[in-house]
C-alpha atoms as a PDB file:
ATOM      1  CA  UNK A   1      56.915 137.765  96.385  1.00  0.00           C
ATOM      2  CA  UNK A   2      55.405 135.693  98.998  1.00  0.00           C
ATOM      3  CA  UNK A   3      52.663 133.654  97.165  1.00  0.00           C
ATOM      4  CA  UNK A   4      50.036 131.702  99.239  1.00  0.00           C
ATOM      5  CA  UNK A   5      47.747 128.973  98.094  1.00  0.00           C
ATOM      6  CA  UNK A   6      44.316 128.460  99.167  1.00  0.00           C
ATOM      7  CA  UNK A   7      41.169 126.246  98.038  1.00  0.00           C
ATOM      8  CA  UNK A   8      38.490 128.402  96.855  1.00  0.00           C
ATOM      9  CA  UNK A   9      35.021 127.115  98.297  1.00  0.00           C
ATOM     10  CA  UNK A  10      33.795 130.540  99.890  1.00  0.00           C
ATOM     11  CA  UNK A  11      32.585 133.045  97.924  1.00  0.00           C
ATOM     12  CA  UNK A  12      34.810 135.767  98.573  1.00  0.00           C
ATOM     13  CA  UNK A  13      37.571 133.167  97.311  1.00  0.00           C
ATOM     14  CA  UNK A  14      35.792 132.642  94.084  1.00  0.00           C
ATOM     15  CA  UNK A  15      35.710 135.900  93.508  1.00  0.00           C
ATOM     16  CA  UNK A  16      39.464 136.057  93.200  1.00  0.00           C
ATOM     17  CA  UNK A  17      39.287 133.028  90.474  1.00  0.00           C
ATOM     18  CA  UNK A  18      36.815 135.192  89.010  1.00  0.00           C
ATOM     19  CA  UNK A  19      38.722 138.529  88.910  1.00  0.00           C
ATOM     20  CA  UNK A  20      42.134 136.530  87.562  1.00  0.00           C
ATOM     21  CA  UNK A  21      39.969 135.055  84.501  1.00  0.00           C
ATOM     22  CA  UNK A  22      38.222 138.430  83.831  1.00  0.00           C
ATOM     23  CA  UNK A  23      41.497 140.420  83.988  1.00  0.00           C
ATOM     24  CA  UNK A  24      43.678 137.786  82.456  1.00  0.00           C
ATOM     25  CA  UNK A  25      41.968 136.384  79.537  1.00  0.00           C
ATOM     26  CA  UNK A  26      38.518 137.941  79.180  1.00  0.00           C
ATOM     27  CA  UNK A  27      40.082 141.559  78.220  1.00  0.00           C
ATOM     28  CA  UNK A  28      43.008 139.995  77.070  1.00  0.00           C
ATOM     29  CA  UNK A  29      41.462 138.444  74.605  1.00  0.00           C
ATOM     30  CA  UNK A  30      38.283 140.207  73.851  1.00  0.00           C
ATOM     31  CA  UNK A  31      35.937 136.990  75.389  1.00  0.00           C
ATOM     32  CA  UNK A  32      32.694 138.124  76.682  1.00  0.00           C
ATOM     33  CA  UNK A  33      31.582 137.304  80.491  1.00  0.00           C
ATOM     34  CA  UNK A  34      29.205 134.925  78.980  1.00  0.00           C
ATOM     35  CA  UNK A  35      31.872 132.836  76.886  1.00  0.00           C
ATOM     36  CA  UNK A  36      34.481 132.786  79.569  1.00  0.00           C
ATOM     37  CA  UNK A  37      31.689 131.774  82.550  1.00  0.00           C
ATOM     38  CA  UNK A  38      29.824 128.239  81.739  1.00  0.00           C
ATOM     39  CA  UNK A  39      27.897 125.815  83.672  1.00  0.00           C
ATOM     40  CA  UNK A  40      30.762 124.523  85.621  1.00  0.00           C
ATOM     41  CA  UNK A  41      31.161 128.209  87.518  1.00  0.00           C
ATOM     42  CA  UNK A  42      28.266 127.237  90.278  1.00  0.00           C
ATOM     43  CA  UNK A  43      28.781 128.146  93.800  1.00  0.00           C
ATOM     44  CA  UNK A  44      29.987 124.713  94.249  1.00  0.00           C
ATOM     45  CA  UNK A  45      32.946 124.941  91.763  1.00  0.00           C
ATOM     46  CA  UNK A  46      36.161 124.193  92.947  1.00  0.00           C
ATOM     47  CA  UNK A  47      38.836 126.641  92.360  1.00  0.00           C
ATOM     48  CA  UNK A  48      42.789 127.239  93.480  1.00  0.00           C
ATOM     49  CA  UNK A  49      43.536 130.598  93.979  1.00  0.00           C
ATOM     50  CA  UNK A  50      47.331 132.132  93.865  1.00  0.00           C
ATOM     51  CA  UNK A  51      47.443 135.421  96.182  1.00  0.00           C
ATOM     52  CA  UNK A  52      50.475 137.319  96.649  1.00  0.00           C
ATOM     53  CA  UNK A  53      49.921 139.635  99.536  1.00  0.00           C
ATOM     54  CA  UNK A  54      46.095 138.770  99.596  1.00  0.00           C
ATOM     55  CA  UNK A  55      45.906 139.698  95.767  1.00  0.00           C
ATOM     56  CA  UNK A  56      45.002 137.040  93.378  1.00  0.00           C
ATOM     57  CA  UNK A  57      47.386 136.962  90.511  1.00  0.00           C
ATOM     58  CA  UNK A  58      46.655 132.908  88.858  1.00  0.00           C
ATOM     59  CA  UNK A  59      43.829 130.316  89.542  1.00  0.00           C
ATOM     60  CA  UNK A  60      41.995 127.184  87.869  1.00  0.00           C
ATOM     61  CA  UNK A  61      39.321 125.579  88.125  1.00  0.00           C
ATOM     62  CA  UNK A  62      38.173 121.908  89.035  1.00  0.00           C
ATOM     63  CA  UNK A  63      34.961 119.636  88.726  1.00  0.00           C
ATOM     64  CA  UNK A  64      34.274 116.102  88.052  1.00  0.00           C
ATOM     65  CA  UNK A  65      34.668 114.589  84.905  1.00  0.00           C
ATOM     66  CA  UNK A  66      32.814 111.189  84.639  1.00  0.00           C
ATOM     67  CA  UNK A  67      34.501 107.938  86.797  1.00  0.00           C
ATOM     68  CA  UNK A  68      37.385 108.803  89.466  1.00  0.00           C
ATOM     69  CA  UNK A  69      38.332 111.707  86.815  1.00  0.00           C
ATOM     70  CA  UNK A  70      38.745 115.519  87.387  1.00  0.00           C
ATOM     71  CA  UNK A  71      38.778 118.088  84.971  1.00  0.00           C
ATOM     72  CA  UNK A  72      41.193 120.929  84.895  1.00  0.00           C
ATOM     73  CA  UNK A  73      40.685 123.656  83.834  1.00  0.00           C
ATOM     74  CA  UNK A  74      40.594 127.409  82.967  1.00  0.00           C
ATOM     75  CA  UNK A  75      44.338 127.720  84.275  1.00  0.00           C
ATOM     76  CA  UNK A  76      45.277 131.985  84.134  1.00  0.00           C
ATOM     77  CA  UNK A  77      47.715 133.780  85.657  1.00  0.00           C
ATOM     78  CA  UNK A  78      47.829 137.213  85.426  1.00  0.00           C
ATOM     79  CA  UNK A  79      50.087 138.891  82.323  1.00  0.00           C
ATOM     80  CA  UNK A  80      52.986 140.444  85.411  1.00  0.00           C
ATOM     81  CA  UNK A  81      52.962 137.218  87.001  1.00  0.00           C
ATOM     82  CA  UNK A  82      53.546 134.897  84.129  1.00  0.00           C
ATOM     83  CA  UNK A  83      56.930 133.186  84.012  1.00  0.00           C
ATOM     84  CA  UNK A  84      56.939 132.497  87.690  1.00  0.00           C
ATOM     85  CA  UNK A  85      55.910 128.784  88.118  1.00  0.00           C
ATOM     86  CA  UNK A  86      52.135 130.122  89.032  1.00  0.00           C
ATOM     87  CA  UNK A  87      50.492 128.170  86.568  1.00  0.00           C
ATOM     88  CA  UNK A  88      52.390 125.280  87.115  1.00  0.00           C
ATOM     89  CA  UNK A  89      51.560 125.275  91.001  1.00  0.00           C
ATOM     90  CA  UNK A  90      48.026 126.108  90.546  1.00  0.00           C
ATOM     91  CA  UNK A  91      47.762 122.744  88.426  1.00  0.00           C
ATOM     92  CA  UNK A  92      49.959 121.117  90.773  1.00  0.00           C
ATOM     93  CA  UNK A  93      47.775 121.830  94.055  1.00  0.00           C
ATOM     94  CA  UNK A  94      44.650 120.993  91.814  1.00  0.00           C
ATOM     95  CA  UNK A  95      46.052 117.893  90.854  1.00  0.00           C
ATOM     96  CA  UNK A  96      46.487 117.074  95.161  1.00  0.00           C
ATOM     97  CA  UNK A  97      42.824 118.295  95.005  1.00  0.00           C
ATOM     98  CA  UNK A  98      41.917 115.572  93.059  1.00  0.00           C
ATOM     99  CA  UNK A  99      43.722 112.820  94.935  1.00  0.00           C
ATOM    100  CA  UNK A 100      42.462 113.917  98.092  1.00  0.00           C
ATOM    101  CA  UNK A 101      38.703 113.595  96.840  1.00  0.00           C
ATOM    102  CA  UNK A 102      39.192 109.852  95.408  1.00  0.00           C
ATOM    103  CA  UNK A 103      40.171 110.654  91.656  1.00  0.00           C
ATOM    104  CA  UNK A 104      42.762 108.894  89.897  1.00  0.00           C
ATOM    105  CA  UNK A 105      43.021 110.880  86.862  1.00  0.00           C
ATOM    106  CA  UNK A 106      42.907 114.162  85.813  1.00  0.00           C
ATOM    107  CA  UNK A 107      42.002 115.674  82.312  1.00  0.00           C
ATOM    108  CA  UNK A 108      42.273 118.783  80.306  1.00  0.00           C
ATOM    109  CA  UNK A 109      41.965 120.546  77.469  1.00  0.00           C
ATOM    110  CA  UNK A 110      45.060 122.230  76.590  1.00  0.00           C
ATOM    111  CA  UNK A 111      45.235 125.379  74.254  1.00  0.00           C
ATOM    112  CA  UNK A 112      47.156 123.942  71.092  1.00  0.00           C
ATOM    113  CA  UNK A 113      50.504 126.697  72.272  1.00  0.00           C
ATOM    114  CA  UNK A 114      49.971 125.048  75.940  1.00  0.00           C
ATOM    115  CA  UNK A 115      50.637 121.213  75.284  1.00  0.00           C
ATOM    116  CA  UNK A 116      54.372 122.100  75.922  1.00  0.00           C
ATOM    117  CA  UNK A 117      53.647 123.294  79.519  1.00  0.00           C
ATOM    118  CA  UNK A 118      51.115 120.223  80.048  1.00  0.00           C
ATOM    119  CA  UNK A 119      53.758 117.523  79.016  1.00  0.00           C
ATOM    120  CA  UNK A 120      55.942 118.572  81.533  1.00  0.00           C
ATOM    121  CA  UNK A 121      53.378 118.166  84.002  1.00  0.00           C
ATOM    122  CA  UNK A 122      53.192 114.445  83.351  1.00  0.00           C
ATOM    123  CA  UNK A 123      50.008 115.254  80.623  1.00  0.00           C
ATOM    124  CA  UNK A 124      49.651 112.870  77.689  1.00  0.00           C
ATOM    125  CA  UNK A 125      47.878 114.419  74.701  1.00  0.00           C
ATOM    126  CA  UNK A 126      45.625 112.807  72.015  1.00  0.00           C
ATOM    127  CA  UNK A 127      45.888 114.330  69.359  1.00  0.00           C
ATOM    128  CA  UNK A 128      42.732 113.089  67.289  1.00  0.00           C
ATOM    129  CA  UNK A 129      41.032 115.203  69.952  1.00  0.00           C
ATOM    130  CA  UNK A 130      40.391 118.686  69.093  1.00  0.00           C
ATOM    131  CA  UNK A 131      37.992 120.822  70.279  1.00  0.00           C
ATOM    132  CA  UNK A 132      37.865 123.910  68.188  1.00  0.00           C
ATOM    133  CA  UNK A 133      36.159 126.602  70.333  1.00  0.00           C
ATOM    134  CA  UNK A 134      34.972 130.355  69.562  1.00  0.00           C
ATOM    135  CA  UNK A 135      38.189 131.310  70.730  1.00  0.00           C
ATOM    136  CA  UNK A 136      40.638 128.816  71.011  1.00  0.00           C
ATOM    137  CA  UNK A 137      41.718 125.677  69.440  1.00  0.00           C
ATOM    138  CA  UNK A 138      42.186 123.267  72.209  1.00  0.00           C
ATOM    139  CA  UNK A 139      43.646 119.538  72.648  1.00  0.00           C
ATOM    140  CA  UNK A 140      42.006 117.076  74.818  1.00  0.00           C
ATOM    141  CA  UNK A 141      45.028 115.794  77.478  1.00  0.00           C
ATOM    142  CA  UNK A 142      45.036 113.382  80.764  1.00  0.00           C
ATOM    143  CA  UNK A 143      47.518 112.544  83.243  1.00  0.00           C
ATOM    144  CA  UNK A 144      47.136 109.366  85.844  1.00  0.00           C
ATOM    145  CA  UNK A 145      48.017 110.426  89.720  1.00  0.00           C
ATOM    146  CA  UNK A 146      49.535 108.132  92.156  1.00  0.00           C
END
């Protein structure tokens, strides 16, 4: 497996980010395109995409949350992949993402059987902040970068 690691700004790259969220979690799942897309899929989203051979197989997405913050988010690998350290690397190059463009936090909210995976990444989560979506129940979580 030879994965490569690229910042998704063209369209042809968000379309990869797209097809890992649609195959990994919207039939997985049973969430319509409309749930799983919001307002912060624009053409001038930021996404990591995971390839392996040119394939996509994991991805997240990033956008500005408030003062020096980033928001990560919608973090999927793809069901064969999983187990691999994809997710964690996607989060990791977001996180370098996010440095790089002046921001001194990042934030996220976790699904409530993720918070594990988060805390190892150096994610602190509060607890008295739940957001209970359609789908999932999630926990609000930051981490400071250096």
């Amino acid at each position: 497996m030879s994965i490569q690691v690229i910042r998704a700004v063209e369209t042809w790259q968000q379309a990869g980010a797209y097809y890992v969220r649609i195959q990994a979690m919207a039939r997985q799942y049973h969430i319509t395109l409309r749930e799983e897309f919001d307002e912060h899929d624009t053409p001038d989203s930021k996404y990591i995409v995971l390839l392996d051979d040119d394939f996509p197989v994991a991805a997240c997405r990033l956008y500005e949350y408030g003062n020096k913050a980033m928001m990560i988010g919608r973090v999927v690998v793809l069901p064969e992949y999983r187990g691999r350290g994809l997710g964690r690397q996607a989060v990791l190059e977001a996180e370098k993402w996010a440095l790089e463009l002046g921001c001194t936090k990042t934030v996220l909210e976790s699904r409530d059987t993720a918070i594990g995976f988060y805390e190892k990444l150096g994610y602190t989560a509060y607890p008295d902040r739940v957001i209970h979506g359609e789908t999932f129940t999630c926990v609000y979580m930051e981490k400071q970068l250096t």
